[in-house]
PDB file of N, CA and C in Angstrom:
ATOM      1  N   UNK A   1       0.843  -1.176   0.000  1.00  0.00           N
ATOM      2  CA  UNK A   1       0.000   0.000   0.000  1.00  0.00           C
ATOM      3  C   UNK A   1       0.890   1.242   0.000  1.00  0.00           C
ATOM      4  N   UNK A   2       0.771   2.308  -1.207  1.00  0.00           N
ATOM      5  CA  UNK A   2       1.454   3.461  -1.151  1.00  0.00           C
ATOM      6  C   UNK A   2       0.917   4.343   0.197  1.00  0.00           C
ATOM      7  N   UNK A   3       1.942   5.230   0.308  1.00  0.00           N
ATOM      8  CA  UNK A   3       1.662   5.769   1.493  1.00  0.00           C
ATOM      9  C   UNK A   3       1.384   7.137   0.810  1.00  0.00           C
ATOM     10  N   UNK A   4       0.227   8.239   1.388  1.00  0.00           N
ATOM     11  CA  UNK A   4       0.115   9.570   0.589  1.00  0.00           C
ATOM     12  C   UNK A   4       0.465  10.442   0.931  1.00  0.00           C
ATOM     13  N   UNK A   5       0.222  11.558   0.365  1.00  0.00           N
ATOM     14  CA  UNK A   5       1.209  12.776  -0.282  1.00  0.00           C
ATOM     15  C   UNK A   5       0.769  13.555   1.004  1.00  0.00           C
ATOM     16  N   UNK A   6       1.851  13.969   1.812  1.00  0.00           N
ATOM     17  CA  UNK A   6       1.533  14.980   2.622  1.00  0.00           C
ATOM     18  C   UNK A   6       1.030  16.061   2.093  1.00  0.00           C
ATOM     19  N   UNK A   7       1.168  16.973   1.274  1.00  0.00           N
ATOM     20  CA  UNK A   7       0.357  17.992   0.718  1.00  0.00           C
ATOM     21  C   UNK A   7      -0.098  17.713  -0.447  1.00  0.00           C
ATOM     22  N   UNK A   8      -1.065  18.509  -0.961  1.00  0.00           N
ATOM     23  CA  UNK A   8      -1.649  18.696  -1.835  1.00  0.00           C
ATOM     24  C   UNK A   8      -1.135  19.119  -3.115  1.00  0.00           C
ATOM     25  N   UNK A   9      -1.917  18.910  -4.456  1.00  0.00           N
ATOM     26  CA  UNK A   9      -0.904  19.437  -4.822  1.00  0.00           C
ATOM     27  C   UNK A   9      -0.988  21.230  -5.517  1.00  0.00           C
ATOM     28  N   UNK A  10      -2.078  21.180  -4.781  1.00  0.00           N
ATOM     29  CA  UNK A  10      -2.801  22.986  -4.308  1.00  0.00           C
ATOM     30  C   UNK A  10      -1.642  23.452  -3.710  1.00  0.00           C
ATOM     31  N   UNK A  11      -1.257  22.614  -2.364  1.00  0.00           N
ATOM     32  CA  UNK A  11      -0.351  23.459  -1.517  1.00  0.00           C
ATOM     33  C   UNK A  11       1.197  23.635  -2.112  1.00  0.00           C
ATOM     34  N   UNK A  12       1.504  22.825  -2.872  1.00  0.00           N
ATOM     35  CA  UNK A  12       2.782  22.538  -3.255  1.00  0.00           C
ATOM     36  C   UNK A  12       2.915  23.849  -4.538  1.00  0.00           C
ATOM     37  N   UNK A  13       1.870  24.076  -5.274  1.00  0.00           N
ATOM     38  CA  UNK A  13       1.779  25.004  -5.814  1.00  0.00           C
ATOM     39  C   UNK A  13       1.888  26.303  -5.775  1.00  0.00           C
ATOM     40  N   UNK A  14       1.515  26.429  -4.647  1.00  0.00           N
ATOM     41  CA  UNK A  14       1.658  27.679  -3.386  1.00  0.00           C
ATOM     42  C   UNK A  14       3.303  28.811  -3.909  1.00  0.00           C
ATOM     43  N   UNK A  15       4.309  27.768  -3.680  1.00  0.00           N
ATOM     44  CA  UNK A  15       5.292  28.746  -4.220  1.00  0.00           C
ATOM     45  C   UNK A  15       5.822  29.110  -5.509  1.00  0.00           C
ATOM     46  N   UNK A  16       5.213  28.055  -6.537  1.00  0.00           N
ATOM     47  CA  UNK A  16       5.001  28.540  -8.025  1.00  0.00           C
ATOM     48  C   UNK A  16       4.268  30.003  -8.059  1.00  0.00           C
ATOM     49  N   UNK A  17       3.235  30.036  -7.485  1.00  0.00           N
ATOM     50  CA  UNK A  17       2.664  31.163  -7.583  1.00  0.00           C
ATOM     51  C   UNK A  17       2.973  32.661  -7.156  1.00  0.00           C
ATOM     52  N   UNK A  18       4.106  32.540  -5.987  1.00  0.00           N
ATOM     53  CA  UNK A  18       4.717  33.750  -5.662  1.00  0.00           C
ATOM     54  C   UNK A  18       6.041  33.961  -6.889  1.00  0.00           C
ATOM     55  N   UNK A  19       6.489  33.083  -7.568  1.00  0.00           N
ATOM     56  CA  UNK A  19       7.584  32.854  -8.230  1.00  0.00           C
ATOM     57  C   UNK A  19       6.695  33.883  -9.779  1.00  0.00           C
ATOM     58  N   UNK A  20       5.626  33.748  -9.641  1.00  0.00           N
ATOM     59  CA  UNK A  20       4.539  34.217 -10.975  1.00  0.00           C
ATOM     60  C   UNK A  20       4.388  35.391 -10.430  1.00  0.00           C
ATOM     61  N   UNK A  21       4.695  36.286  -9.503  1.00  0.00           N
ATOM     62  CA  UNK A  21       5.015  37.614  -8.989  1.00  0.00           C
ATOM     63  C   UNK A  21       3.520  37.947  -8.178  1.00  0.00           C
ATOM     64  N   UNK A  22       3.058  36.385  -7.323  1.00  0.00           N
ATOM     65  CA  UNK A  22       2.056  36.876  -6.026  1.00  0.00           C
ATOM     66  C   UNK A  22       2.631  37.628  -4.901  1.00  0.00           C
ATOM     67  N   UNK A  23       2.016  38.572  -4.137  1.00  0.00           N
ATOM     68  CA  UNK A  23       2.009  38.601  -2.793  1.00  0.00           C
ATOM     69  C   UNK A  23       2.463  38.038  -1.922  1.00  0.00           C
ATOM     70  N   UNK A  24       3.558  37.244  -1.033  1.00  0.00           N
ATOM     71  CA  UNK A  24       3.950  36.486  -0.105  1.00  0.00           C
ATOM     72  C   UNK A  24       2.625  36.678   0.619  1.00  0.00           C
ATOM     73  N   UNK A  25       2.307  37.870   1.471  1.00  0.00           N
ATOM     74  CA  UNK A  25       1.407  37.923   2.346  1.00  0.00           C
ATOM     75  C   UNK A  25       0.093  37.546   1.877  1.00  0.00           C
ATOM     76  N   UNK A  26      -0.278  37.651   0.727  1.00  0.00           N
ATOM     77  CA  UNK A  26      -1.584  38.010   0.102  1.00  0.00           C
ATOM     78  C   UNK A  26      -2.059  36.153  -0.195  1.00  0.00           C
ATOM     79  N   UNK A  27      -0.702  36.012  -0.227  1.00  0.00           N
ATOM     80  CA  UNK A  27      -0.641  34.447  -0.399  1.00  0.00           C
ATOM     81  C   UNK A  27      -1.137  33.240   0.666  1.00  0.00           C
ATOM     82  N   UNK A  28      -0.065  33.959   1.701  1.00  0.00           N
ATOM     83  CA  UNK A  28      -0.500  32.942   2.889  1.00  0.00           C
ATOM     84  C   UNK A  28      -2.184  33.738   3.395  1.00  0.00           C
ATOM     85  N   UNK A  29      -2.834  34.613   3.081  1.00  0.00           N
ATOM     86  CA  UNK A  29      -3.684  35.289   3.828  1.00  0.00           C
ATOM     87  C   UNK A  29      -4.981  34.035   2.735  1.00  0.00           C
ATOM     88  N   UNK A  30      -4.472  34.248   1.991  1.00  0.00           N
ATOM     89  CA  UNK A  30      -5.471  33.487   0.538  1.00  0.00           C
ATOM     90  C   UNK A  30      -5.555  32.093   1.277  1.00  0.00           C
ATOM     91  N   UNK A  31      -4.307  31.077   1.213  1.00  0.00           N
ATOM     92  CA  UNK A  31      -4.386  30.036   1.557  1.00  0.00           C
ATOM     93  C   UNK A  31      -4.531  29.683   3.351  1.00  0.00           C
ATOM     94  N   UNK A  32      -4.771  30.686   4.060  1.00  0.00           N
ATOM     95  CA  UNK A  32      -4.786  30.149   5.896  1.00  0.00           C
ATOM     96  C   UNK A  32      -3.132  29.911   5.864  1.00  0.00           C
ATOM     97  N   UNK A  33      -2.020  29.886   6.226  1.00  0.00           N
ATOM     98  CA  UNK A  33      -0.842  29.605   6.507  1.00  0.00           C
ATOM     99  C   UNK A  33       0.141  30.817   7.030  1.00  0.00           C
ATOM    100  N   UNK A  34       0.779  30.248   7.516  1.00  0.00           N
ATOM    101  CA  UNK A  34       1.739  31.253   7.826  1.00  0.00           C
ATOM    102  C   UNK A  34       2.975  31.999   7.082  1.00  0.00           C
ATOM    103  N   UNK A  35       3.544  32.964   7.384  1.00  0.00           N
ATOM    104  CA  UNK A  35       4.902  32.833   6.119  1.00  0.00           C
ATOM    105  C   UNK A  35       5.913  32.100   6.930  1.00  0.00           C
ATOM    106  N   UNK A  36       5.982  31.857   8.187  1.00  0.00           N
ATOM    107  CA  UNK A  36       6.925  30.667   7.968  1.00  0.00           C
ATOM    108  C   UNK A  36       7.093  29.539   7.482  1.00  0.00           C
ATOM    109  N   UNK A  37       5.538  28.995   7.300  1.00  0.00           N
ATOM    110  CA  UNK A  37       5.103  27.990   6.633  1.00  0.00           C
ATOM    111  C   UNK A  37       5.535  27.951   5.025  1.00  0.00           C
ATOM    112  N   UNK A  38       5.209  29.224   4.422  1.00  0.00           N
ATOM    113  CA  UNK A  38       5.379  29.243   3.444  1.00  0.00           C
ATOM    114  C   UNK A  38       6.666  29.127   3.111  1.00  0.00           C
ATOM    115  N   UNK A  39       7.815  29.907   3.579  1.00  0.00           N
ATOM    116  CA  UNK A  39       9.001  29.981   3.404  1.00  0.00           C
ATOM    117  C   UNK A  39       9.556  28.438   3.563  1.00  0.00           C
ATOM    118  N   UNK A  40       9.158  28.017   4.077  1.00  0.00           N
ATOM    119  CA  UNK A  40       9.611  26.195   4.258  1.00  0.00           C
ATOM    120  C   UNK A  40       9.792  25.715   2.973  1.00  0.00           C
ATOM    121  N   UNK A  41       8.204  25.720   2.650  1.00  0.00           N
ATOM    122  CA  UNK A  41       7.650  25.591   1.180  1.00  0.00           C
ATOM    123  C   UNK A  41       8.706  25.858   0.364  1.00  0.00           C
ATOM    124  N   UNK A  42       8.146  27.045   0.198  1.00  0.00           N
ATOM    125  CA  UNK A  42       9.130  27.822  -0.979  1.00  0.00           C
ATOM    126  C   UNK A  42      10.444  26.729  -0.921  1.00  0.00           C
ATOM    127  N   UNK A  43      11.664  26.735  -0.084  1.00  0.00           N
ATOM    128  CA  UNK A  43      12.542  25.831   0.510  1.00  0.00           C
ATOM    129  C   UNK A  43      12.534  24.854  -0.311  1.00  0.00           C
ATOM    130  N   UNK A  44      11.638  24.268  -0.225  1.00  0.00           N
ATOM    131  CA  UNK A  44      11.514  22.360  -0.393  1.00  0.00           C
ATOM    132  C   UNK A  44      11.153  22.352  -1.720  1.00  0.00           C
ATOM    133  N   UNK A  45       9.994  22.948  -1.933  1.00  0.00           N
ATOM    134  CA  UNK A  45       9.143  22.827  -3.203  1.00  0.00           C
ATOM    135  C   UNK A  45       9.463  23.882  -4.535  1.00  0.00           C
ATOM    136  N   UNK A  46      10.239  25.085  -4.017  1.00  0.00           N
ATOM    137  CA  UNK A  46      10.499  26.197  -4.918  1.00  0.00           C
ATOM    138  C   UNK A  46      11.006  26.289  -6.423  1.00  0.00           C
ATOM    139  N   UNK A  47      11.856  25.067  -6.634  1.00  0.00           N
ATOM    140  CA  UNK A  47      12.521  24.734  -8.017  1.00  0.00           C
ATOM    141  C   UNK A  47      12.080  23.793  -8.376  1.00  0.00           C
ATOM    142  N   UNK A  48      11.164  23.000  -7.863  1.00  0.00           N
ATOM    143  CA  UNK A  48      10.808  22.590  -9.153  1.00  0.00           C
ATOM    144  C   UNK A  48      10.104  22.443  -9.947  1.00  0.00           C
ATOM    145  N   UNK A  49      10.033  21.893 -10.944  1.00  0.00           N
ATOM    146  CA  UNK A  49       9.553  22.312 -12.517  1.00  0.00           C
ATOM    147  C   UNK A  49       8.008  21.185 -12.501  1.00  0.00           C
ATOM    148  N   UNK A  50       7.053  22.313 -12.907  1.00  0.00           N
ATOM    149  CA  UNK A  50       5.808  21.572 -13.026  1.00  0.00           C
ATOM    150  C   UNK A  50       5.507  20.498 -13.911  1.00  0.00           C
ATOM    151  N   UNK A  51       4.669  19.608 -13.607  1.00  0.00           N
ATOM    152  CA  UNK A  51       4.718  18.735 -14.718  1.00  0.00           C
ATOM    153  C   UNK A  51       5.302  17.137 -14.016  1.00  0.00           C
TER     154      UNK A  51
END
């Protein structure tokens, strides 16, 4: 049995979208999160390529 995806892939998207010239704040205010949260994100998830 696969085990699942801690996030979504809404949330993972999250820092594509500041990279597309969102709001940091406007961002986490949109999605409930924090910007430390986000900044994690960004971190982990930031490079790479969609698809």
């Amino acid at each position: 049995m696969r085990k699942r995806s801690r996030y979504s892939e809404e949330q993972i998207g999250i820092p594509t979208e500041h990279e597309a010239g969102a709001n940091c704040a406007g961002l986490c205010r949109k999605h409930g999160m924090s910007e430390g949260s986000f900044y994690a994100w960004k971190a982990k998830f930031g490079g790479m390529p969609d698809g």
